[in-house]
Protein backbone atom coordinates (compact mmCIF):
# COMPACT_ATOMS: atom_id res chain seq x y z
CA UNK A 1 -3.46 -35.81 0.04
CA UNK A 2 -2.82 -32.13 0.47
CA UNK A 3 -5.94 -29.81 1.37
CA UNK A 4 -5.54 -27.24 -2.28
CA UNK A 5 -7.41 -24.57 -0.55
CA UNK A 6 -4.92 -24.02 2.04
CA UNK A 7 -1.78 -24.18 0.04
CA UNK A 8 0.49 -21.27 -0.56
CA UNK A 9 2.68 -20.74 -2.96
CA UNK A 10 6.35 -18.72 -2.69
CA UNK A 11 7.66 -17.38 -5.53
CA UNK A 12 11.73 -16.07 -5.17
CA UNK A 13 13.18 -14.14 -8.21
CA UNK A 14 16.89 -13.20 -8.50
CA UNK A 15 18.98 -11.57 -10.86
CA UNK A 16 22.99 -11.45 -11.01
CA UNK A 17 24.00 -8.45 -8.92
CA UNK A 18 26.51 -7.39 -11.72
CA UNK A 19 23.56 -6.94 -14.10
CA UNK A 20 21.66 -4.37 -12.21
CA UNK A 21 19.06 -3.94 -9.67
CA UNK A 22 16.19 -6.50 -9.90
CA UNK A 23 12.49 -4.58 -10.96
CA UNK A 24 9.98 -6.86 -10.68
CA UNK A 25 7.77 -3.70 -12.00
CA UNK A 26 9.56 -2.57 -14.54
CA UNK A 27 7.19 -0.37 -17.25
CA UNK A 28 5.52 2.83 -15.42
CA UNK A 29 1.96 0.93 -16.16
CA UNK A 30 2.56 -1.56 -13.98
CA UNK A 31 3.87 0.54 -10.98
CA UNK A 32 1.08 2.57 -11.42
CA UNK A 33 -1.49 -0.77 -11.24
CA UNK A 34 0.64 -1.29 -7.80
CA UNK A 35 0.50 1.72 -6.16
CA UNK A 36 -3.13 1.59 -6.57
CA UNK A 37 -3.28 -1.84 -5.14
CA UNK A 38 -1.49 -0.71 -2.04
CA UNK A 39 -3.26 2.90 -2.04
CA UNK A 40 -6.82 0.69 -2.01
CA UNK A 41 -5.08 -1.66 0.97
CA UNK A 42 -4.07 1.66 2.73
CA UNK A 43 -6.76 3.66 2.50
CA UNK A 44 -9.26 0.92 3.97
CA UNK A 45 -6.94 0.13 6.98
CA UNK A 46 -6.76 4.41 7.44
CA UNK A 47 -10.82 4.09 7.03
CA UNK A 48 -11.32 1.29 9.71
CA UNK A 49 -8.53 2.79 12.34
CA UNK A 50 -10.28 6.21 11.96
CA UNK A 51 -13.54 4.89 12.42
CA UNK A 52 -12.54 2.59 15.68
CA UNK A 53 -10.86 5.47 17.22
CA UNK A 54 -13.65 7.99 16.67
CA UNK A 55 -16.16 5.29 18.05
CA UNK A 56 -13.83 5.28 21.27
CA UNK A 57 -13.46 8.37 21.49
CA UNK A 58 -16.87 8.80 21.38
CA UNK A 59 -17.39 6.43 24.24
CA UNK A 60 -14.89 7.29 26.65
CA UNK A 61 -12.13 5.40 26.16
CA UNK A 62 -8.57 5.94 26.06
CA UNK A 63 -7.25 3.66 23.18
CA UNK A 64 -8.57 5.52 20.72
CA UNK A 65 -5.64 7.70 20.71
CA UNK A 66 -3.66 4.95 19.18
CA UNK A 67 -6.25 4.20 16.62
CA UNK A 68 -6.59 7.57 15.53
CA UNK A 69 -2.45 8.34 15.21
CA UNK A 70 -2.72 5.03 13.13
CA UNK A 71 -4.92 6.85 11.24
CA UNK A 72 -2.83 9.86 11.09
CA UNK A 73 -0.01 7.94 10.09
CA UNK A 74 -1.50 5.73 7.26
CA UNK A 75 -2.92 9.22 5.88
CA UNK A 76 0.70 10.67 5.78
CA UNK A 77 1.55 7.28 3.48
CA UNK A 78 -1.55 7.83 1.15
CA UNK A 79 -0.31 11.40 0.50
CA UNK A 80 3.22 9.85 -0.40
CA UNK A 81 1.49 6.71 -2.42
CA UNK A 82 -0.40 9.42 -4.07
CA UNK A 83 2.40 11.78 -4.91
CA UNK A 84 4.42 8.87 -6.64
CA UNK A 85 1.25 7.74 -8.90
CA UNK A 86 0.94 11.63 -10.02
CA UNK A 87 4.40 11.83 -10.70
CA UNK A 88 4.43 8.72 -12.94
CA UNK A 89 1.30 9.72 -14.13
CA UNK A 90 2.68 12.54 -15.61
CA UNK A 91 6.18 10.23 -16.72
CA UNK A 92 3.63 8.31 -19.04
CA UNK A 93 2.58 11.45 -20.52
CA UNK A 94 5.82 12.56 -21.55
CA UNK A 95 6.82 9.11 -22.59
CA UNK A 96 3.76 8.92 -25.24
């Protein structure tokens, strides 16, 4: 009998090439809902890598350099995340 807890389930979705490219989020409500999903995800692993690089830094060690461009780095892809919600932010408006 399979342990429930640990299963995982795969889901594949395709779509006839000939009818257009497949958009699993297709109304501007939806992409909104998942660019805050990943903006929450991002922002949290930005959060943790600044905070273990400034705690090495702090004591003396040299990783913390790669911690903090992390940082740096998921920082530059909030800024983009965020730039994409505002401009279908303001899509919806028009739209209503």
């Amino acid at each position: 009998m399979p342990n429930t807890l640990a299963a995982v389930i795969w889901m594949y979705f395709r779509r006839k090439a000939e009818l257009g490219a497949f958009d699993l989020f297709s109304d501007i409500d939806s992409r909104i809902a998942h660019l805050d999903r990943i903006g929450k995800t991002t922002w949290l692993l930005c959060l943790a890598n600044l905070l273990i690089g400034v705690a090495n830094l702090l004591g003396g060690r040299t990783i913390s350099i790669i911690n903090l461009l992390c940082a740096a780095l998921l920082s530059y892809g909030l800024g983009r995340i965020h730039g994409k919600k505002e401009s279908l932010e303001s899509e919806r408006l028009l739209h209503e």
